[in-house]
Protein backbone atom coordinates (compact mmCIF):
# COMPACT_ATOMS: atom_id res chain seq x y z
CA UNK A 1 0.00 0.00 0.00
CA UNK A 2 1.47 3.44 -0.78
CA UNK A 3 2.02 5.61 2.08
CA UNK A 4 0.89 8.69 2.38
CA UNK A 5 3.12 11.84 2.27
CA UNK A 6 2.06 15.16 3.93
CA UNK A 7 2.55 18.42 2.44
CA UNK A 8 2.94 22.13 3.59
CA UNK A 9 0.82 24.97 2.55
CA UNK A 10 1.26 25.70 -1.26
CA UNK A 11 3.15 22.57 -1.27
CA UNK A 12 6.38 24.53 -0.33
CA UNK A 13 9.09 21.46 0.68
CA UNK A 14 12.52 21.08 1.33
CA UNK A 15 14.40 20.33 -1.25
CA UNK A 16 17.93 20.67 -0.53
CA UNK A 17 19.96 18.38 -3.00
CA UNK A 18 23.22 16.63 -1.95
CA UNK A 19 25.15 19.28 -3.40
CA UNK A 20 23.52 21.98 -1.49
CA UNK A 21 24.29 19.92 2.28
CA UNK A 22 28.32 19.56 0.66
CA UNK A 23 28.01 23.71 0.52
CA UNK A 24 26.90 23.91 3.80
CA UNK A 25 29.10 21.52 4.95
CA UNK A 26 31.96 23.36 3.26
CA UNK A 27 30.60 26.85 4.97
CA UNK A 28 30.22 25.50 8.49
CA UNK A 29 33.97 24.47 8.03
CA UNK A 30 34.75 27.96 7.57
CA UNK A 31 32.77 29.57 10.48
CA UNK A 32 34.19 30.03 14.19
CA UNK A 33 31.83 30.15 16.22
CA UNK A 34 32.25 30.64 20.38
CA UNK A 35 30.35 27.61 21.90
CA UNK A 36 31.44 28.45 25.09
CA UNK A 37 28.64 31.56 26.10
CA UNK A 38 25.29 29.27 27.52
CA UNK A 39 21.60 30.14 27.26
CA UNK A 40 21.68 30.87 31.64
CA UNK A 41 19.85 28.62 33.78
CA UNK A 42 17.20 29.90 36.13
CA UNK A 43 19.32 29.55 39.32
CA UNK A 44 16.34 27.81 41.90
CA UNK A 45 13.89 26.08 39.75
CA UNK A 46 11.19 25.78 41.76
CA UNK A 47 10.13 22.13 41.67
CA UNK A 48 8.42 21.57 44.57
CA UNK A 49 5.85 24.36 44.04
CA UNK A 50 5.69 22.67 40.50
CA UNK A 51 5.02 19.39 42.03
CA UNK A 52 2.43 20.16 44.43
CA UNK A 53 1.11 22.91 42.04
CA UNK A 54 -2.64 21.70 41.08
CA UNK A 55 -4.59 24.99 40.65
CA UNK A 56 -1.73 27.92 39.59
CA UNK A 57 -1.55 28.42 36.14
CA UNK A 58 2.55 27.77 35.41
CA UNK A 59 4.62 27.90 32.40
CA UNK A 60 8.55 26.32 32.95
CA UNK A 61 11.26 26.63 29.75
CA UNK A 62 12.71 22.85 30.34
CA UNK A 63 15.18 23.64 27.46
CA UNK A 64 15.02 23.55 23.30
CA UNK A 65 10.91 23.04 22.75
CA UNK A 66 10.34 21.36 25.89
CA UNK A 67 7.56 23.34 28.07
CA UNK A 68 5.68 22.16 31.29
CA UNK A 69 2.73 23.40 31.38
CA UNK A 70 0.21 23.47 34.13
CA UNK A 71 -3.38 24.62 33.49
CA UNK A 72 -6.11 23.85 36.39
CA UNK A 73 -4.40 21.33 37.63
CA UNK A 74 -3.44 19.35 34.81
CA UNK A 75 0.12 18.71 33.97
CA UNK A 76 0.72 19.25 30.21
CA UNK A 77 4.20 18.52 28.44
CA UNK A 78 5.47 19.81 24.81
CA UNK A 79 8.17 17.44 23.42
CA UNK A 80 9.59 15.90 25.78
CA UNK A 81 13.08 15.52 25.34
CA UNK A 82 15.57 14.86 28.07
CA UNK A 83 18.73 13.42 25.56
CA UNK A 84 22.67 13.99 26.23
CA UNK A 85 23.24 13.97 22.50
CA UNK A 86 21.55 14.63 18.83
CA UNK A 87 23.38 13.12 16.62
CA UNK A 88 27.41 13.47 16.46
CA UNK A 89 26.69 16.20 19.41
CA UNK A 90 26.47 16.61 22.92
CA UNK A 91 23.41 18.58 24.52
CA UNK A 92 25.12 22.06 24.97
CA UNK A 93 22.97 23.42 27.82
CA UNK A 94 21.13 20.96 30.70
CA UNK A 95 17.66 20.53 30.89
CA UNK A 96 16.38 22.98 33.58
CA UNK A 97 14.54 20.57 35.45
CA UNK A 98 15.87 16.68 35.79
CA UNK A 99 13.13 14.23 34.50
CA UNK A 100 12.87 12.36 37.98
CA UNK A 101 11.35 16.00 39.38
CA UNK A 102 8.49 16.28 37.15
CA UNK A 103 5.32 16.11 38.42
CA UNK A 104 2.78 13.15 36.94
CA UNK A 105 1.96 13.60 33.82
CA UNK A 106 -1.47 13.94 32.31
CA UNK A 107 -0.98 14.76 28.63
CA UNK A 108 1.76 15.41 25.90
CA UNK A 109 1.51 17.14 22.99
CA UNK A 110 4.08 15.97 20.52
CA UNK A 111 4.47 18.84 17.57
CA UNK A 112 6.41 16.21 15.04
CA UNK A 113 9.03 13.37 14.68
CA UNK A 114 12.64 14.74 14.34
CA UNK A 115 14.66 13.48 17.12
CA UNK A 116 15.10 16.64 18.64
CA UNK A 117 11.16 17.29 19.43
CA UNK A 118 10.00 13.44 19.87
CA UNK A 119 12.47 10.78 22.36
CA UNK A 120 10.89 7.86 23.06
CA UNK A 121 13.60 7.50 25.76
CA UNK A 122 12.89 10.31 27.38
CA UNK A 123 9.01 9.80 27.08
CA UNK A 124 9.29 6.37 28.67
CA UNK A 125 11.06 7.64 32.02
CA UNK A 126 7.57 10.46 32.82
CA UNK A 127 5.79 10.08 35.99
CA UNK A 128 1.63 8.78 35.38
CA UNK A 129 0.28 7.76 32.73
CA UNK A 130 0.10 10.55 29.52
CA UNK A 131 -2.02 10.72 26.72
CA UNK A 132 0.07 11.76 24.20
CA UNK A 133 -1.83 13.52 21.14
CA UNK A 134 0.40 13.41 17.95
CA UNK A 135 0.12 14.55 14.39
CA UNK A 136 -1.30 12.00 11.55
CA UNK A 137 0.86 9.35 10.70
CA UNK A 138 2.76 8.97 14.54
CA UNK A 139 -0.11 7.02 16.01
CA UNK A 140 1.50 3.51 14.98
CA UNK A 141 5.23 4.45 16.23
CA UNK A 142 3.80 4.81 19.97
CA UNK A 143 1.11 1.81 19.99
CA UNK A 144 4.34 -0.65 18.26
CA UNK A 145 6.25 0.97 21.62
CA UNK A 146 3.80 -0.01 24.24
CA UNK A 147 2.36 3.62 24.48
CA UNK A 148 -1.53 2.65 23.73
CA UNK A 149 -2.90 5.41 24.91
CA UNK A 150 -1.55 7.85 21.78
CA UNK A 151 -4.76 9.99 19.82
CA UNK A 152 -4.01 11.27 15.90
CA UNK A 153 -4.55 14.91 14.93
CA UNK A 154 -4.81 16.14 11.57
CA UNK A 155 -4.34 19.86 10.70
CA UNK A 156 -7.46 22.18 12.60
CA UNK A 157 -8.52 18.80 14.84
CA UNK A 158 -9.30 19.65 18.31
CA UNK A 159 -10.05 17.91 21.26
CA UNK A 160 -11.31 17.92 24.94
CA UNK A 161 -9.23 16.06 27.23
CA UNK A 162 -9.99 16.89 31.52
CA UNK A 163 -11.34 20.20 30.53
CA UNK A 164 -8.35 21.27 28.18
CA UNK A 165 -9.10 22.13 24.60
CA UNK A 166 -6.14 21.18 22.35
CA UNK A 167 -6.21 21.99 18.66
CA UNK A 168 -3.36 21.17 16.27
CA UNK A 169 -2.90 23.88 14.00
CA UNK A 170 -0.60 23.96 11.09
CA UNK A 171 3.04 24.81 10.41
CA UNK A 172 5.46 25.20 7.77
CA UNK A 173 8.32 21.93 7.81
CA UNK A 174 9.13 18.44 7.38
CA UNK A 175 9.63 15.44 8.83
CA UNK A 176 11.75 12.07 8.86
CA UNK A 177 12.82 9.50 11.12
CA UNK A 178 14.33 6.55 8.87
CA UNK A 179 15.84 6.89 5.54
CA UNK A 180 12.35 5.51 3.86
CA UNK A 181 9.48 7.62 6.35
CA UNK A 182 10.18 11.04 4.98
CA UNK A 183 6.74 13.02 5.35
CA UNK A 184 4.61 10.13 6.56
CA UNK A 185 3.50 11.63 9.90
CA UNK A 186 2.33 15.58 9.63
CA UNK A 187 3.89 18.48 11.76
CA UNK A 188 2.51 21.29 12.98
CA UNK A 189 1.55 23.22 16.40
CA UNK A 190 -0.83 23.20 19.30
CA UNK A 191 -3.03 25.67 21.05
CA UNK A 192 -3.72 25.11 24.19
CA UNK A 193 -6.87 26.48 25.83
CA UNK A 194 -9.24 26.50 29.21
CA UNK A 195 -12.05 28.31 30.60
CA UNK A 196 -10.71 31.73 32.57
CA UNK A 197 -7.27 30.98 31.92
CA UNK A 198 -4.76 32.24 29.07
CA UNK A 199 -4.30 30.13 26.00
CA UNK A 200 -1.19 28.85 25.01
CA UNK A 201 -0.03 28.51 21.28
CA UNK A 202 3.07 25.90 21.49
CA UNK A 203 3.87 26.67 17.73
CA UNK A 204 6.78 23.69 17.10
CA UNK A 205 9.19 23.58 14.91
CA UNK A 206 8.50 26.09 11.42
CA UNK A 207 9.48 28.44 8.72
CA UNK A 208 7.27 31.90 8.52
CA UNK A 209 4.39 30.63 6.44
CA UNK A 210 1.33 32.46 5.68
CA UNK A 211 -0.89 29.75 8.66
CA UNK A 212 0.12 32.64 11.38
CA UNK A 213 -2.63 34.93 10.01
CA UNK A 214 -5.24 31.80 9.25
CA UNK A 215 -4.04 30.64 13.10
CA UNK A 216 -4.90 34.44 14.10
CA UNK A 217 -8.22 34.53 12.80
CA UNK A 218 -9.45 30.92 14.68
CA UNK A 219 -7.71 31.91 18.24
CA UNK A 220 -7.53 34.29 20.45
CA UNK A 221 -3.68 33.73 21.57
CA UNK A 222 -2.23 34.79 24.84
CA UNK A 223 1.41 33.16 25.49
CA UNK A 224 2.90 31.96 22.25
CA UNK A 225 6.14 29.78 22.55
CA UNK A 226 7.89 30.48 19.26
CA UNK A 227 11.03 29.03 17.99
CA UNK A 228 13.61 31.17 17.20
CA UNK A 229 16.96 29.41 16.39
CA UNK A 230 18.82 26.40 14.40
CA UNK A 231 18.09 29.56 11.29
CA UNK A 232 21.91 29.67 9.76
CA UNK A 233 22.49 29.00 6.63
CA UNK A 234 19.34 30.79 5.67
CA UNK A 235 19.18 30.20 2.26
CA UNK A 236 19.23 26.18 3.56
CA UNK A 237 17.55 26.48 6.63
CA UNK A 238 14.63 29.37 5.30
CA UNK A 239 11.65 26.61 4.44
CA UNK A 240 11.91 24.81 7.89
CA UNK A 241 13.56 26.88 10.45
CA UNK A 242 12.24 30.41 11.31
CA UNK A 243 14.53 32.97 11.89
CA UNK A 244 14.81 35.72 14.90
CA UNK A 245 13.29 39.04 12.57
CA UNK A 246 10.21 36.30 11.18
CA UNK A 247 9.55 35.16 14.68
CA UNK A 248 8.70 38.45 15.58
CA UNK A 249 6.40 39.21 12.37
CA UNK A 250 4.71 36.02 12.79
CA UNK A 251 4.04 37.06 16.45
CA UNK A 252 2.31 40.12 15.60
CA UNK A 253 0.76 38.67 12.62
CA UNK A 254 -0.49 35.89 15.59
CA UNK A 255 -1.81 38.80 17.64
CA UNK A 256 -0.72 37.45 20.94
CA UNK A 257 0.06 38.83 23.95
CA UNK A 258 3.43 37.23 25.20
CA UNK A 259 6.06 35.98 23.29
CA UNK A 260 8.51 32.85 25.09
CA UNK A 261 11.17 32.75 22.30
CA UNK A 262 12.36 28.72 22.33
CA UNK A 263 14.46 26.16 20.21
CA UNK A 264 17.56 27.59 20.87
CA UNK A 265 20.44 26.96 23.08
CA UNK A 266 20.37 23.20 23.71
CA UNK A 267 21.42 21.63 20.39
CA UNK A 268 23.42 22.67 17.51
CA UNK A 269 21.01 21.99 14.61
CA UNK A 270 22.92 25.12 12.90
CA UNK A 271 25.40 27.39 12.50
CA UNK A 272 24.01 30.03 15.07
CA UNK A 273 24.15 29.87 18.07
CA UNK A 274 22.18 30.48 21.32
CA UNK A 275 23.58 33.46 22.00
CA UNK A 276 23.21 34.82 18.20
CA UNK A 277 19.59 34.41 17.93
CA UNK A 278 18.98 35.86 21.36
CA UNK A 279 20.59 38.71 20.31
CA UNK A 280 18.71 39.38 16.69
CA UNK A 281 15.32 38.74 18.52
CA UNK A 282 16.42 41.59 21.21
CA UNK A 283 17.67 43.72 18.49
CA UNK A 284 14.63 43.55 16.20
CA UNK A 285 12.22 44.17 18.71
CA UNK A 286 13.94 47.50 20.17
CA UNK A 287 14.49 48.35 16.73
CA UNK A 288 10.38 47.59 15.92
CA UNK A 289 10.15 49.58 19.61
CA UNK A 290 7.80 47.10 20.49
CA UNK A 291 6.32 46.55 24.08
CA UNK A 292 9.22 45.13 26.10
CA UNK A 293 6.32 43.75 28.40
CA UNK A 294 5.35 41.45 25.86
CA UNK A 295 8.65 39.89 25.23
CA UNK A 296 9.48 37.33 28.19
CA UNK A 297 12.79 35.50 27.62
CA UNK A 298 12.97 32.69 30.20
CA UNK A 299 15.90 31.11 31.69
CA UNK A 300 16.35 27.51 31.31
CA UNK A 301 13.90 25.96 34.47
CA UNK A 302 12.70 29.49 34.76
CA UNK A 303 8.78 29.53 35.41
CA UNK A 304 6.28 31.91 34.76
CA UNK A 305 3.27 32.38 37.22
CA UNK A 306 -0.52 33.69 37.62
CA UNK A 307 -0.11 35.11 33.98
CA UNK A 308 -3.16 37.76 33.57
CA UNK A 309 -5.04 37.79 30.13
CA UNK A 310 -4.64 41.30 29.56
């Protein structure tokens, strides 16, 4: 039977041939780059409030997409992923809060496959007893691992799960996990929403796309955890990898409130670094002379509490 394939909008893909990787191979060569300047840590995570937390609303920056997110009591994780390495490299920064302290569990949102945003090793060492909502096509890879309890979204789905409305919403990638699965499970992002609290738009892993202003016009967006590095080379990276400047515009084009600036610091999926793309988002937004009030860049195990709508 012939597997289906998934597609961005305007089927836009990434197409980068073999000779295009051996130029960015031969660039990377000729960058230096200082490895040695961290994203900072949050110096006393605070893990037992976290723990015993079961009515505060709470969002904690584990590291790269990785989120805990508490919402009326329920214990909500975005790609979990604890791992030492990707790859050929070591994790750069530590997760800010050790796996063993997490509270139980009650639902993960997974945003696609790549390594670096779904590890089954990590996933298997949570506290309770998830259920772990995926895009199309990821279902089988968690039942085949012993996680039955693993529910399929397709692009605009939503569901109701202990009072939390979760809607996967598109985004603008790829995806592969073996040499023959390339684009047979979607990608995309979630939104994350309850009754009197703030909604949370968990965007994944994406390229600027024009979904942020069809997103926009279906949710009314509070705290929206954008991606920011892993950018450099842009003319490789462009498709699948959003840079600082296009975070930004997509956040405004999003109409949120808050913007958590995430995937960077914890892996080198690029040439830029941490550091870099901290600095262009900071840049770009004094030079916009936007709100600084609605830019909160979080420490590693930092938390943010009691977050007001408006």
């Amino acid at each position: 039977m012939k597997r289906v394939r998934y597609e961005n909008y305007d089927n836009v893909r990434n197409t980068n041939s073999f000779r295009e990787m051996l130029r960015w191979s031969k660039e990377r060569r000729s960058k230096k780059k200082d490895l040695t300047i961290h994203t900072p840590h949050f110096e006393n995570p605070e893990i037992d409030r976290l723990q015993h937390n079961r009515k505060d609303f709470s969002v904690t920056w584990i590291g790269h997409s990785t989120f805990l997110i508490q919402i009326k009591g329920v214990n909500i994780l975005t790609d979990p992923v604890w791992a030492k390495r990707m790859g050929f490299q070591k994790r750069l920064t530590e997760p800010g809060i050790p796996i063993a302290d997490l509270p139980e569990i009650d639902i993960v949102v997974i945003s696609h496959g790549h390594y670096d945003h779904l590890d089954f090793a990590s996933i298997r060492k949570l506290k309770g007893t998830p259920v772990f909502y995926v895009p199309i096509g990821l279902k089988s890879a968690f039942t085949r691992r012993g996680f039955k309890k693993a529910v399929e979204a397709n692009w605009w789905d939503s569901f109701t799960d202990k009072g939390i409305k979760l809607s996967f919403v598109p985004a603008q990638h790829w995806t592969r996990r073996t040499i023959t699965d390339m684009n047979t499970s979607h990608w995309g992002g979630w939104v994350i929403e309850a009754r009197e609290t703030p909604s949370v738009y968990f965007v994944g892993d994406t390229g600027y796309f024009r979904g942020f202003k069809d997103i926009a016009d279906k949710f009314n967006l509070n705290i929206v955890l954008m991606p920011i590095g892993a950018y450099e080379p842009e003319w490789f990276m462009e498709v699948s990898h959003i840079n600082p400047e296009d975070a930004i515009k997509a956040f405004l084009e999003l109409k949120g409130k808050t913007f958590i600036p995430m995937h960077y610091g914890a892996y080198r999926l690029a040439d830029d670094t941490g550091p870099e793309a901290l600095s262009r988002l900071l840049n770009e937004w004094k030079r916009l002379q936007l709100n600084e009030e609605a830019l909160r860049v979080m420490a590693i195990g930092e938390s943010l509490w009691d977050y007001r709508k408006e």
